[in-house]
Structures are given as C-alpha cells and as structure tokens.
C-alpha atoms as a PDB file:
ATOM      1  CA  UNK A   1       1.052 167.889  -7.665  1.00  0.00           C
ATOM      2  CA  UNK A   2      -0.713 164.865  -7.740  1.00  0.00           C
ATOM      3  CA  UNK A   3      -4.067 164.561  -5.894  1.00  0.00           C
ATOM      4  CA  UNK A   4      -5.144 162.384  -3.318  1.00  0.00           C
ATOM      5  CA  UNK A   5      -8.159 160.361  -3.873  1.00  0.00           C
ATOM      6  CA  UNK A   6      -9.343 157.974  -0.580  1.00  0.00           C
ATOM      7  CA  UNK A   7     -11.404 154.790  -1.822  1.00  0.00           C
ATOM      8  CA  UNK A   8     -13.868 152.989   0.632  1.00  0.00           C
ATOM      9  CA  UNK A   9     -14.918 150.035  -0.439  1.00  0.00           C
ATOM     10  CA  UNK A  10     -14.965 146.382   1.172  1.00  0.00           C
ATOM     11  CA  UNK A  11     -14.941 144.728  -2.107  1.00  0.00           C
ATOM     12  CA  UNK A  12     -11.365 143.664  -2.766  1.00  0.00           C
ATOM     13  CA  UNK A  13     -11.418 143.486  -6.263  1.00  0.00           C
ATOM     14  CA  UNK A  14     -12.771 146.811  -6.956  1.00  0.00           C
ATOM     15  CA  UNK A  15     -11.303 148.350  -4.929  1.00  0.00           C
ATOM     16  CA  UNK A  16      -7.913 147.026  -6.279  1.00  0.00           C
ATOM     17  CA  UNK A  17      -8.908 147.486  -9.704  1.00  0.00           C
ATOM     18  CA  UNK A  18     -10.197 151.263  -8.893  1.00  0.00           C
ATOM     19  CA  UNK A  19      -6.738 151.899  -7.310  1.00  0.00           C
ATOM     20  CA  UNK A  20      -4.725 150.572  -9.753  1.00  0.00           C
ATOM     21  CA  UNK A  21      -5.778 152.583 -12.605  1.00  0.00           C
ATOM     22  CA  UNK A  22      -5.962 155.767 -10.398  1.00  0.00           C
ATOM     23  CA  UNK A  23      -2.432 155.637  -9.507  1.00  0.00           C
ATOM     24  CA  UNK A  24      -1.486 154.702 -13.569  1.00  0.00           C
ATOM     25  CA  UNK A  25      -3.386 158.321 -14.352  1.00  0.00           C
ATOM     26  CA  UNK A  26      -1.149 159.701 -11.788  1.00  0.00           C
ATOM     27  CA  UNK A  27      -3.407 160.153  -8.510  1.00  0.00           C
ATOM     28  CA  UNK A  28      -2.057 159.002  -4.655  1.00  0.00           C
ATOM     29  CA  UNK A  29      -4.316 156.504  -3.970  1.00  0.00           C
ATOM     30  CA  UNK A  30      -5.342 155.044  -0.053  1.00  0.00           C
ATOM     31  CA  UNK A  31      -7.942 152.184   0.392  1.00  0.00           C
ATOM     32  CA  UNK A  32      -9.626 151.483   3.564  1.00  0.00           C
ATOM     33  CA  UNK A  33     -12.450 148.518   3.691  1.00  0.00           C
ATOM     34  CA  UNK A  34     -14.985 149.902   5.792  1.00  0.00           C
ATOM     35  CA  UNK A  35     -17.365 152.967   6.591  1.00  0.00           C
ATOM     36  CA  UNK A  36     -15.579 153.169  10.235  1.00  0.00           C
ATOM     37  CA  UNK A  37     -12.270 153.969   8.944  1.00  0.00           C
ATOM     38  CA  UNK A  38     -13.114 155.540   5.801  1.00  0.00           C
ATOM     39  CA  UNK A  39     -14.788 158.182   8.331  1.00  0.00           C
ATOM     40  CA  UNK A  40     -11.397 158.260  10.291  1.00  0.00           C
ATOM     41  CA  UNK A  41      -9.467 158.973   7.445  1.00  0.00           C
ATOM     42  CA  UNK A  42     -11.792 161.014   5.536  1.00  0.00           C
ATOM     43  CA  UNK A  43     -12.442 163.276   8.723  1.00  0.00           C
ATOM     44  CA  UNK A  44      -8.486 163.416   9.752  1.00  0.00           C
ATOM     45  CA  UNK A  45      -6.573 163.316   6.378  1.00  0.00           C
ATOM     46  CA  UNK A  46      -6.179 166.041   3.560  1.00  0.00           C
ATOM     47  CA  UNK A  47      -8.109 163.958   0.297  1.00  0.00           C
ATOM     48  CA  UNK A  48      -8.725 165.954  -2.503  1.00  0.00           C
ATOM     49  CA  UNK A  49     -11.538 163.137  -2.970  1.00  0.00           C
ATOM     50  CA  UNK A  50     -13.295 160.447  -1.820  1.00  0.00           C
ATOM     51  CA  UNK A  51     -15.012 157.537  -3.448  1.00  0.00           C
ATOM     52  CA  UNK A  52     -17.498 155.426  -1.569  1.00  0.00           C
ATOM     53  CA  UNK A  53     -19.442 152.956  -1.817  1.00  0.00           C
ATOM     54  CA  UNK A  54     -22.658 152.858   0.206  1.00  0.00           C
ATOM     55  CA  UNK A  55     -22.792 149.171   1.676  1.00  0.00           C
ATOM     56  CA  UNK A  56     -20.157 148.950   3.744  1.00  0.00           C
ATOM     57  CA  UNK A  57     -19.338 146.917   7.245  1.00  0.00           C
ATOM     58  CA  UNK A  58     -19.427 148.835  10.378  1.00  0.00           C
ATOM     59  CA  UNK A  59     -21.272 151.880   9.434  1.00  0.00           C
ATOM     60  CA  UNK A  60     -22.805 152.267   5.493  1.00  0.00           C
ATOM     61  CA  UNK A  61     -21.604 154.914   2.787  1.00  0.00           C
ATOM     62  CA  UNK A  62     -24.296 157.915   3.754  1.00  0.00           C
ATOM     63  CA  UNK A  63     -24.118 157.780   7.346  1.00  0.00           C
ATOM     64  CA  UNK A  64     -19.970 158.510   6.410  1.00  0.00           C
ATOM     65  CA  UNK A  65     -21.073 161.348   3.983  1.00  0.00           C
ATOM     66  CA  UNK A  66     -23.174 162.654   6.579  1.00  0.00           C
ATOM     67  CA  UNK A  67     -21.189 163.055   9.352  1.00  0.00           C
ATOM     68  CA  UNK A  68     -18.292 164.352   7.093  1.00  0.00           C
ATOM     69  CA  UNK A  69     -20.760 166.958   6.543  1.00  0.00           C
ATOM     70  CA  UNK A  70     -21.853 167.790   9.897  1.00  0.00           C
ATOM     71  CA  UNK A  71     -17.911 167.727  10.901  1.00  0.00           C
ATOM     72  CA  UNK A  72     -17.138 170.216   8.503  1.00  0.00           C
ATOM     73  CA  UNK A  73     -15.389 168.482   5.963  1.00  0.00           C
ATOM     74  CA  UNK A  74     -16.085 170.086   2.441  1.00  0.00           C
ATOM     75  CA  UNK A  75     -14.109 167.078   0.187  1.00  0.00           C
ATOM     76  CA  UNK A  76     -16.047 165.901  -2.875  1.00  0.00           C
ATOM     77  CA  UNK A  77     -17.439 162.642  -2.543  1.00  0.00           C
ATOM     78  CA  UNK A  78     -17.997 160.405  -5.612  1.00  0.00           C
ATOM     79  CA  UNK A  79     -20.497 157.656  -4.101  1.00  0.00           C
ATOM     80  CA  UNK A  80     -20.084 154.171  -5.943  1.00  0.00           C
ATOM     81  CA  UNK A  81     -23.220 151.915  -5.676  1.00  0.00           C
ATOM     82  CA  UNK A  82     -24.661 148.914  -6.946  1.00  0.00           C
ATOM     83  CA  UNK A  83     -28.337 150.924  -5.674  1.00  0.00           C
ATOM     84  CA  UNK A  84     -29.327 152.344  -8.980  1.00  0.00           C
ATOM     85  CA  UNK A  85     -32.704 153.080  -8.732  1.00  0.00           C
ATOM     86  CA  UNK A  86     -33.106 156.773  -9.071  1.00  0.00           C
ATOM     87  CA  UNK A  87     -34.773 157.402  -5.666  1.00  0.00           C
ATOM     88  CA  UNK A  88     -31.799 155.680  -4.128  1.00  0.00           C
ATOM     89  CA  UNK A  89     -29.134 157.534  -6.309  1.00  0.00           C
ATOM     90  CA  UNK A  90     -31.276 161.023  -5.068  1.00  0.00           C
ATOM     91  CA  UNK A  91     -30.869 159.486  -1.345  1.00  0.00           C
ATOM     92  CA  UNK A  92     -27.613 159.771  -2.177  1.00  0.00           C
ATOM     93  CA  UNK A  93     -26.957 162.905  -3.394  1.00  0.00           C
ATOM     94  CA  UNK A  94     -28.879 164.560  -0.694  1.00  0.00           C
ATOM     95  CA  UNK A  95     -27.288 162.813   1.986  1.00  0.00           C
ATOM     96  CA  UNK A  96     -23.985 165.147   0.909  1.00  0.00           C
ATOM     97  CA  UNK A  97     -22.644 163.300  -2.322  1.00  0.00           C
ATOM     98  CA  UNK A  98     -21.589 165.411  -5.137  1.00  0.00           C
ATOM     99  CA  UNK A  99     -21.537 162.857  -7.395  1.00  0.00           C
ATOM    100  CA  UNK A 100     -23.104 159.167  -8.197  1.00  0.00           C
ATOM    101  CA  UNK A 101     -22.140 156.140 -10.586  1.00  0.00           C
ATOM    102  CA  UNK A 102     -24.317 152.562 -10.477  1.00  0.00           C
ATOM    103  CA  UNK A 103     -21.843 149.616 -10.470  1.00  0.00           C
ATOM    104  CA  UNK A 104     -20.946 147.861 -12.580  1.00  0.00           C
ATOM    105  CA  UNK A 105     -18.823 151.235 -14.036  1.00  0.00           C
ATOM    106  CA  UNK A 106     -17.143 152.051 -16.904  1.00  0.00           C
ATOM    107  CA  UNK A 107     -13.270 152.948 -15.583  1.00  0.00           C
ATOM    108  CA  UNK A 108     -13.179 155.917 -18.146  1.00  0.00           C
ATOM    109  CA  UNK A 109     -16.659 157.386 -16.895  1.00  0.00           C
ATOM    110  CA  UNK A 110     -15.147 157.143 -13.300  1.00  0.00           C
ATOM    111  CA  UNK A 111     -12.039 159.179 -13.910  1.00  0.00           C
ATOM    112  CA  UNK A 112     -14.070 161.683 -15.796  1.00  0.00           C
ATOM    113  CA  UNK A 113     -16.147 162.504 -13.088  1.00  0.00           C
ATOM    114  CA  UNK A 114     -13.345 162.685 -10.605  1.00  0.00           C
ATOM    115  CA  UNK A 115     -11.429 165.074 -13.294  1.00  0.00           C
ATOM    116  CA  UNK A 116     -14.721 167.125 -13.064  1.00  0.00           C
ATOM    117  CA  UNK A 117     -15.443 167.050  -9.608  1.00  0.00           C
ATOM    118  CA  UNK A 118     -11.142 167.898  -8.547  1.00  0.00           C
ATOM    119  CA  UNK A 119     -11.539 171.175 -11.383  1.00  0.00           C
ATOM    120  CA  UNK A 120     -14.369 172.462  -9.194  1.00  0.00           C
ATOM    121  CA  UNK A 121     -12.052 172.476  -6.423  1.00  0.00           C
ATOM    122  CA  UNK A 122      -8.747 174.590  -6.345  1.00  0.00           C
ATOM    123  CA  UNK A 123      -5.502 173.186  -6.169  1.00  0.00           C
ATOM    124  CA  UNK A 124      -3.646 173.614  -2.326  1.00  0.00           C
ATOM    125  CA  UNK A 125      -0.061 174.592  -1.944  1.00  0.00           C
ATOM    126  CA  UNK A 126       2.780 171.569  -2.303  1.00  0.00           C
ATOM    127  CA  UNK A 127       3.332 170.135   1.271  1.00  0.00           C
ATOM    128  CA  UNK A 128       7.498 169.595   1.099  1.00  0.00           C
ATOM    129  CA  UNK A 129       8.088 169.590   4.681  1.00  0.00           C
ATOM    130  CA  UNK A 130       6.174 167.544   7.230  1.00  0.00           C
ATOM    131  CA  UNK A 131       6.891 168.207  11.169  1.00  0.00           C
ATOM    132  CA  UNK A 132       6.037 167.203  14.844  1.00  0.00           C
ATOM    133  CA  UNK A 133       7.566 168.833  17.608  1.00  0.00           C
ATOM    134  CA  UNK A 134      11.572 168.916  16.859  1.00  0.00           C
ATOM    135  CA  UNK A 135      11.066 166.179  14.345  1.00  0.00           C
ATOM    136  CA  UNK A 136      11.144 167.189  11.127  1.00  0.00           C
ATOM    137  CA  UNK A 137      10.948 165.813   7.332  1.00  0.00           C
ATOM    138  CA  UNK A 138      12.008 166.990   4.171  1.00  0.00           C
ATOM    139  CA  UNK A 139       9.795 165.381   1.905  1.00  0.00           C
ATOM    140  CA  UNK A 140      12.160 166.856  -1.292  1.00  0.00           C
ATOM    141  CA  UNK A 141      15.642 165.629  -0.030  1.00  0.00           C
ATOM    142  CA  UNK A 142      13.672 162.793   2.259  1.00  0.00           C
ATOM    143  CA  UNK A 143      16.047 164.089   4.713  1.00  0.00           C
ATOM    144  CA  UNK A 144      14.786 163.454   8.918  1.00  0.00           C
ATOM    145  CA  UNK A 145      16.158 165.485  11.557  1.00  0.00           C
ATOM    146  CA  UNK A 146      15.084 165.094  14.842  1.00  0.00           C
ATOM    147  CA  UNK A 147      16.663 168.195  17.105  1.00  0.00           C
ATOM    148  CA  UNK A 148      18.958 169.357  14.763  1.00  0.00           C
ATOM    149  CA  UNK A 149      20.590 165.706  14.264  1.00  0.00           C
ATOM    150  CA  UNK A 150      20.289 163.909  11.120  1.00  0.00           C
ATOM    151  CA  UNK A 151      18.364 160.913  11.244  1.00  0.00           C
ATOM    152  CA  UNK A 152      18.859 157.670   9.224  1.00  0.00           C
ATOM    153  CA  UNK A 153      16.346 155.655   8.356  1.00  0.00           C
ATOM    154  CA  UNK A 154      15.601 152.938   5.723  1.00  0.00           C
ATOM    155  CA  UNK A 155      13.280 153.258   2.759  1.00  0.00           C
ATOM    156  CA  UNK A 156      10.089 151.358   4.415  1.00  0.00           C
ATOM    157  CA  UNK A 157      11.377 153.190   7.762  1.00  0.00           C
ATOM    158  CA  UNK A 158      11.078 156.707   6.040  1.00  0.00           C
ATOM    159  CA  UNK A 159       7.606 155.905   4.250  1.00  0.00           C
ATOM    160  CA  UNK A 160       6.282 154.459   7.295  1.00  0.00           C
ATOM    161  CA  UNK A 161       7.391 157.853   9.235  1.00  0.00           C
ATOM    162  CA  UNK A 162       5.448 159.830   6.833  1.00  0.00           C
ATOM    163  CA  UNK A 163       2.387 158.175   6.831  1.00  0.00           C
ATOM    164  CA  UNK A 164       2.410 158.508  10.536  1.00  0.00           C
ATOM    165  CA  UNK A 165       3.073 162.171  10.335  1.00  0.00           C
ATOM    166  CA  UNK A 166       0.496 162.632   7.615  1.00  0.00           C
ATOM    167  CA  UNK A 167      -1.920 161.391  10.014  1.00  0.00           C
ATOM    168  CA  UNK A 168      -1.104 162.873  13.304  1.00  0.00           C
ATOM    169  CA  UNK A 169      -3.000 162.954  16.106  1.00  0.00           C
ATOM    170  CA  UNK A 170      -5.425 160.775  14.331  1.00  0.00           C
ATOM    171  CA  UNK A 171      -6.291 157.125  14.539  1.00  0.00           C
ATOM    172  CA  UNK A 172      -3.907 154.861  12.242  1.00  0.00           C
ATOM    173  CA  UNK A 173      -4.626 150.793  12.503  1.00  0.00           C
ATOM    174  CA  UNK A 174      -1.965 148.077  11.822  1.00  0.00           C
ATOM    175  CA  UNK A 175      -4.103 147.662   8.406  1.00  0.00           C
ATOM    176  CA  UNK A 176      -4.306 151.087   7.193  1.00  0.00           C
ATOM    177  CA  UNK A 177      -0.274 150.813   7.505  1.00  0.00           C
ATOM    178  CA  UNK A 178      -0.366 147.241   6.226  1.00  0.00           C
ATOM    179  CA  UNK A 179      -2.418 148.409   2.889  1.00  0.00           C
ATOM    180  CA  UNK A 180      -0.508 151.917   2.875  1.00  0.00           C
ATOM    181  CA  UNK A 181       2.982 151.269   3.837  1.00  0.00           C
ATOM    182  CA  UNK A 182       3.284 147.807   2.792  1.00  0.00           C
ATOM    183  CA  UNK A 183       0.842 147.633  -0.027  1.00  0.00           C
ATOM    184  CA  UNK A 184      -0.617 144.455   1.331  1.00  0.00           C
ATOM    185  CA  UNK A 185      -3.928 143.693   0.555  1.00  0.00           C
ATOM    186  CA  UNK A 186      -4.779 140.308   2.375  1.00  0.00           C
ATOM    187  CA  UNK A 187      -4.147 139.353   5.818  1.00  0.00           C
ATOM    188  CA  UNK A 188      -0.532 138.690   6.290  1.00  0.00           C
ATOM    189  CA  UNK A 189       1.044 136.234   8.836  1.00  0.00           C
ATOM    190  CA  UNK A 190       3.152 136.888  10.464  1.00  0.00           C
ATOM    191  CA  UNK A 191       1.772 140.005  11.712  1.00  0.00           C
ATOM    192  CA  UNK A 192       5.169 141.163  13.996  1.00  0.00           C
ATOM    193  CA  UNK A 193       5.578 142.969  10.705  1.00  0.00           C
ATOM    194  CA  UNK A 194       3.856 146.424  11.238  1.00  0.00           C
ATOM    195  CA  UNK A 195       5.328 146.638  15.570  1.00  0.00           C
ATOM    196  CA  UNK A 196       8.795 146.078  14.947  1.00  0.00           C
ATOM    197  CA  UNK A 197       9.388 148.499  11.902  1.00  0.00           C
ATOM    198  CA  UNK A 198       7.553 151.579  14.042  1.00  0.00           C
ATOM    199  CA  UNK A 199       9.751 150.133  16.909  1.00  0.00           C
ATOM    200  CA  UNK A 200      12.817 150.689  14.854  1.00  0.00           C
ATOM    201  CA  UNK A 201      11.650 153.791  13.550  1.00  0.00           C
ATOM    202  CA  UNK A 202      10.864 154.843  16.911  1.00  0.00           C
ATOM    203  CA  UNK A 203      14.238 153.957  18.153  1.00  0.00           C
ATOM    204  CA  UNK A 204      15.863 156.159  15.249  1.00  0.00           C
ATOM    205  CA  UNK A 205      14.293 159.180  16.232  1.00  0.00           C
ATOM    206  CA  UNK A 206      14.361 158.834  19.740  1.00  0.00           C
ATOM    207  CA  UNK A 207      16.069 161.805  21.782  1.00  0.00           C
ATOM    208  CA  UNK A 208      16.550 162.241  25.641  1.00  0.00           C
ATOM    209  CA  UNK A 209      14.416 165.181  26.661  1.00  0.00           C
ATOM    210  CA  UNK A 210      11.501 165.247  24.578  1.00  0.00           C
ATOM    211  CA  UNK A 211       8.864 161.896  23.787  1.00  0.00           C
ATOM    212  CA  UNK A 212       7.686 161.096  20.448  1.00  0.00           C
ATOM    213  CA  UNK A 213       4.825 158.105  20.157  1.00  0.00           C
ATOM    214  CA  UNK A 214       5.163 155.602  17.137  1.00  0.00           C
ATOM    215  CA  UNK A 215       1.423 153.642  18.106  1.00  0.00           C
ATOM    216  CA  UNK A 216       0.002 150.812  16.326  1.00  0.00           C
ATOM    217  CA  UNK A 217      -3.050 148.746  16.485  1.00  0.00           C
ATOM    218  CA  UNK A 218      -5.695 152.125  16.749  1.00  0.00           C
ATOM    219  CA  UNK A 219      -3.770 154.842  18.544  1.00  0.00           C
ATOM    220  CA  UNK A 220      -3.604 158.114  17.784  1.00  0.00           C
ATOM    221  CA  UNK A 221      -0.243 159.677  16.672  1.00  0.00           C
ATOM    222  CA  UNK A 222       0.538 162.452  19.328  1.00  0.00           C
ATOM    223  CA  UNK A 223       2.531 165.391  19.439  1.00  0.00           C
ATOM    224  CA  UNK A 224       3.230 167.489  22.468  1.00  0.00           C
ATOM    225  CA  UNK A 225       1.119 170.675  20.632  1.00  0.00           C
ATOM    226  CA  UNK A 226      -1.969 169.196  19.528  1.00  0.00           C
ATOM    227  CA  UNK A 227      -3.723 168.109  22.693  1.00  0.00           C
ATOM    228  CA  UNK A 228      -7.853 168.419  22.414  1.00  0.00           C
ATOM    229  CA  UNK A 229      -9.626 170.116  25.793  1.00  0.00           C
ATOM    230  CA  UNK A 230     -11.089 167.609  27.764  1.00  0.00           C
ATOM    231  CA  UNK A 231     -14.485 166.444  26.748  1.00  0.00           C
ATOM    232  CA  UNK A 232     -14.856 167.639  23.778  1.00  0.00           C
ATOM    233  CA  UNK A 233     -16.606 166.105  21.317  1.00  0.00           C
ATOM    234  CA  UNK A 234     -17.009 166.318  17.334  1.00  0.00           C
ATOM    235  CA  UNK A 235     -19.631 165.441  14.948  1.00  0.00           C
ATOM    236  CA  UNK A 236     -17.021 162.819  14.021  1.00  0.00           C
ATOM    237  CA  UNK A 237     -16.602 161.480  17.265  1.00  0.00           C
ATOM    238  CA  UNK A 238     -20.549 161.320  17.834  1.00  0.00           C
ATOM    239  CA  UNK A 239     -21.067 159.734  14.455  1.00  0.00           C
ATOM    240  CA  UNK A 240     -18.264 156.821  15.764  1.00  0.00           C
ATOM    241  CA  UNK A 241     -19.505 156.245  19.087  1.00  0.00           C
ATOM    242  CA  UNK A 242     -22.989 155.495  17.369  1.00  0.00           C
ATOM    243  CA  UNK A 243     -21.227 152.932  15.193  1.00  0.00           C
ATOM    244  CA  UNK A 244     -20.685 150.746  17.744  1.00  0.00           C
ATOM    245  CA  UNK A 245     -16.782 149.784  19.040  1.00  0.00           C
ATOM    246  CA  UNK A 246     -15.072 146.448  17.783  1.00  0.00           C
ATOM    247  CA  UNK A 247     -15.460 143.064  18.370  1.00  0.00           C
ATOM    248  CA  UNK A 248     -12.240 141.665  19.328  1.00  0.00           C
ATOM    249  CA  UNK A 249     -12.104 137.649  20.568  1.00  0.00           C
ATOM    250  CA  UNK A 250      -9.241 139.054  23.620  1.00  0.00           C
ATOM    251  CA  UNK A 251     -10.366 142.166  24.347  1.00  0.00           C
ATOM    252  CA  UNK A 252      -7.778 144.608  22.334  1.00  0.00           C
ATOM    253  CA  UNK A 253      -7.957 148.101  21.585  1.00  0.00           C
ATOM    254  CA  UNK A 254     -10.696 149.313  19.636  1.00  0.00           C
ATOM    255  CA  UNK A 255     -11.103 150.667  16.301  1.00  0.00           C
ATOM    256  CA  UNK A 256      -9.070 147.967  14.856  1.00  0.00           C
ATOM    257  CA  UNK A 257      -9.826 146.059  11.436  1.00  0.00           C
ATOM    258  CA  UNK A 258     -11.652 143.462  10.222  1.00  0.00           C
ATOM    259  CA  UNK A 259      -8.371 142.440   9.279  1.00  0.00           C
ATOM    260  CA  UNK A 260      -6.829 142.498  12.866  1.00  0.00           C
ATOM    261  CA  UNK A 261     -10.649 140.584  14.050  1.00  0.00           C
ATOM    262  CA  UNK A 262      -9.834 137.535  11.646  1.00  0.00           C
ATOM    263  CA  UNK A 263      -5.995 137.159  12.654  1.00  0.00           C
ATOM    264  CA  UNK A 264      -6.861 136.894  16.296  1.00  0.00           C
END
C-alpha cells in the first residue's frame, strides 16, 4: 500500500521538488501552502506523515505540531527548516516533531528519515471501499453506486468524488482540489473550473429522497451520520480560531486560500 505523506510548505519550488520525488519512490503525495490548512488536513485526513516547514503564512510550523498534539493526532512529523541553530532545531523537537532536517537538504537524507520514521509506525489495513450515506465507492473496480444504482462518472469526476469522500465532514478549499484533483500548482483563470465539475458530479449522484452536499470554496463535506453536538469545540478548532479568519476583498467564506485572496 503506498503511504500518504502531507507536505506544508509555502515555497513552491520545494515543495514541488519534495513531491515529485516522493511520488517517483512510490508515496501519495498532498501539498497545502500554509500552516492553516496544513492543520485542517493534518487534523481531518489519514497521513501516514507529515513534513513541515516552520515559517509558514497564517499560522507557523510548531503552533501546527502543537495543536496536532493537543488534538490527539499521533502522525509523525518530519519538520523542514531553514532555522538550524541547535536551540531552534530542540524548539522543534519539543514542540511535538519527531524528526528535524536544516534546509537546504539532501533529497536522499529526506527519504531516509521518512523510511525510518513510517517503520516505527505500523502499516493500517487497505481502504478499498469509501462510503457516505447510500453513496458508495469501490475504489478496486472504481465502480459508484448511489442507492443501489450505478453511477457514471468521468475520470476527473470520479477522482474529484474521492477526494471529497476522503475528506468528509472536513474543510476542503477550491485550492486543495485545484492542487489535488487537478494537479495545478499556480493560480488558474478561469476559476469556474473547480464549481462546475462538483456541480456535475453532484448532479450524477443525485437521488430524490436523500441530500448529498458537493461544497466548494471552505465547506465542510457532510453526511447525514456525522453531525458534531452543538458547541463543541476541539483543540483543533481552538488552535484555528486563534489564527485569525481570512482576509477576503468581498467578504467570502472563510478559510479560503491565499490562492482564492489573489484571484479576487
């Protein structure tokens, strides 16, 4: 099975570089830009690693490794840092790193240290099936039914679908699918993109008595069974609302992108 390694770094080029030669050793490979969303998806996604860097927008590499920590999340984390002085790299480690490399890197020394931090951590069972309410996904035959029907959908339909179920009542932005689904790594234009691809893949797997939400643009993915009591409150959520919400020039939904800041 191939592990999944999460990269957060706002450096385009290393991060591209990084994920490019993790995915020719044979690891699944997601980037996100920022400390905000790497917390999202490190908090509400099943990573068998993470690599971070520490200076980050929105919200710096420890304070993510910290409140991964105080949420519960046990993933390794393999901070990347151009802060090499040893107090800094000890900062590090205490703050809930397992690991630490000074930029620059060598690639090989990287991939060696992820090797040794993923054998200290056992293997999970092979996900083959992926479900939400009476939607369902055979990730083997890449086979959708949704009631009992057979669904048809097209290749960037189906991969968009599973990243959506992957991630499940958690917070998805139009880049994470943009850089995910779409492999994009620059700010496209048009953006219409991203909405009318979930609104087609909505429309496929749309039945009469039962509602299933295809959001964009920061909204959580929802099914009918996972609903959270009111007013409660993670370490996650905590460690967010001190970040700070969004700037957006009109006003949109929060937890958006730098990306989605600089298109409007």
């Amino acid at each position: 099975m191939s592990r999944r390694i999460l990269i957060v770094e706002d450096d385009a080029e290393t991060a591209d570089y990084l994920a490019k030669s993790l995915r020719q050793d044979g690891f699944t490979v997601e980037h996100v830009a920022d400390g905000r969303d790497g917390l999202i998806m490190g908090s509400g996604s099943d990573f068998d690693l993470i690599v971070t860097d520490r200076m980050l927008p929105t919200m710096d590499g420890l304070s993510v490794v910290k409140a991964l920590r105080a949420a519960g999340v046990e993933t390794p984390v393999l901070i990347l840092s151009a802060l090499a002085q040893i107090d800094e790299r000890v900062k590090g480690l205490r703050a809930g790193g397992d690991d630490y490399i000074t930029k620059p890197f060598a690639y090989s020394e990287v991939v060696a240290r992820i090797e040794n931090l993923l054998r200290r951590r056992p293997g999970k069972a092979v996900e083959t099936e992926l479900r939400c309410g009476d939607l369902s996904v055979d990730l083997l035959s890449r086979r959708v039914t949704r009631g009992g029907r057979s669904v048809d959908l097209l290749p960037r339909e189906f991969k968009l679908l599973e990243y959506l179920l992957r991630h499940k009542d958690k917070v998805v932005t139009r880049t994470m699918l943009l850089e995910q689904v779409w492999d994009y790594r620059f700010d496209p234009h048009p953006a219409s993109w991203t909405p009318t691809s979930a609104a087609s893949a909505r429309r496929s797997t749309k039945a009469s008595t039962r509602r299933f939400s295809i959001r964009c643009e920061g909204r959580a993915i929802g099914c009918p069974s996972a609903r959270d009591p009111p007013g409660k409150r993670d370490a996650t959520a905590s460690a967010l609302d001190r970040a700070g919400p969004r700037r957006h020039r009109r006003g949109g939904a929060r937890g958006g992108s730098r990306t989605d800041r600089h298109r409007r």
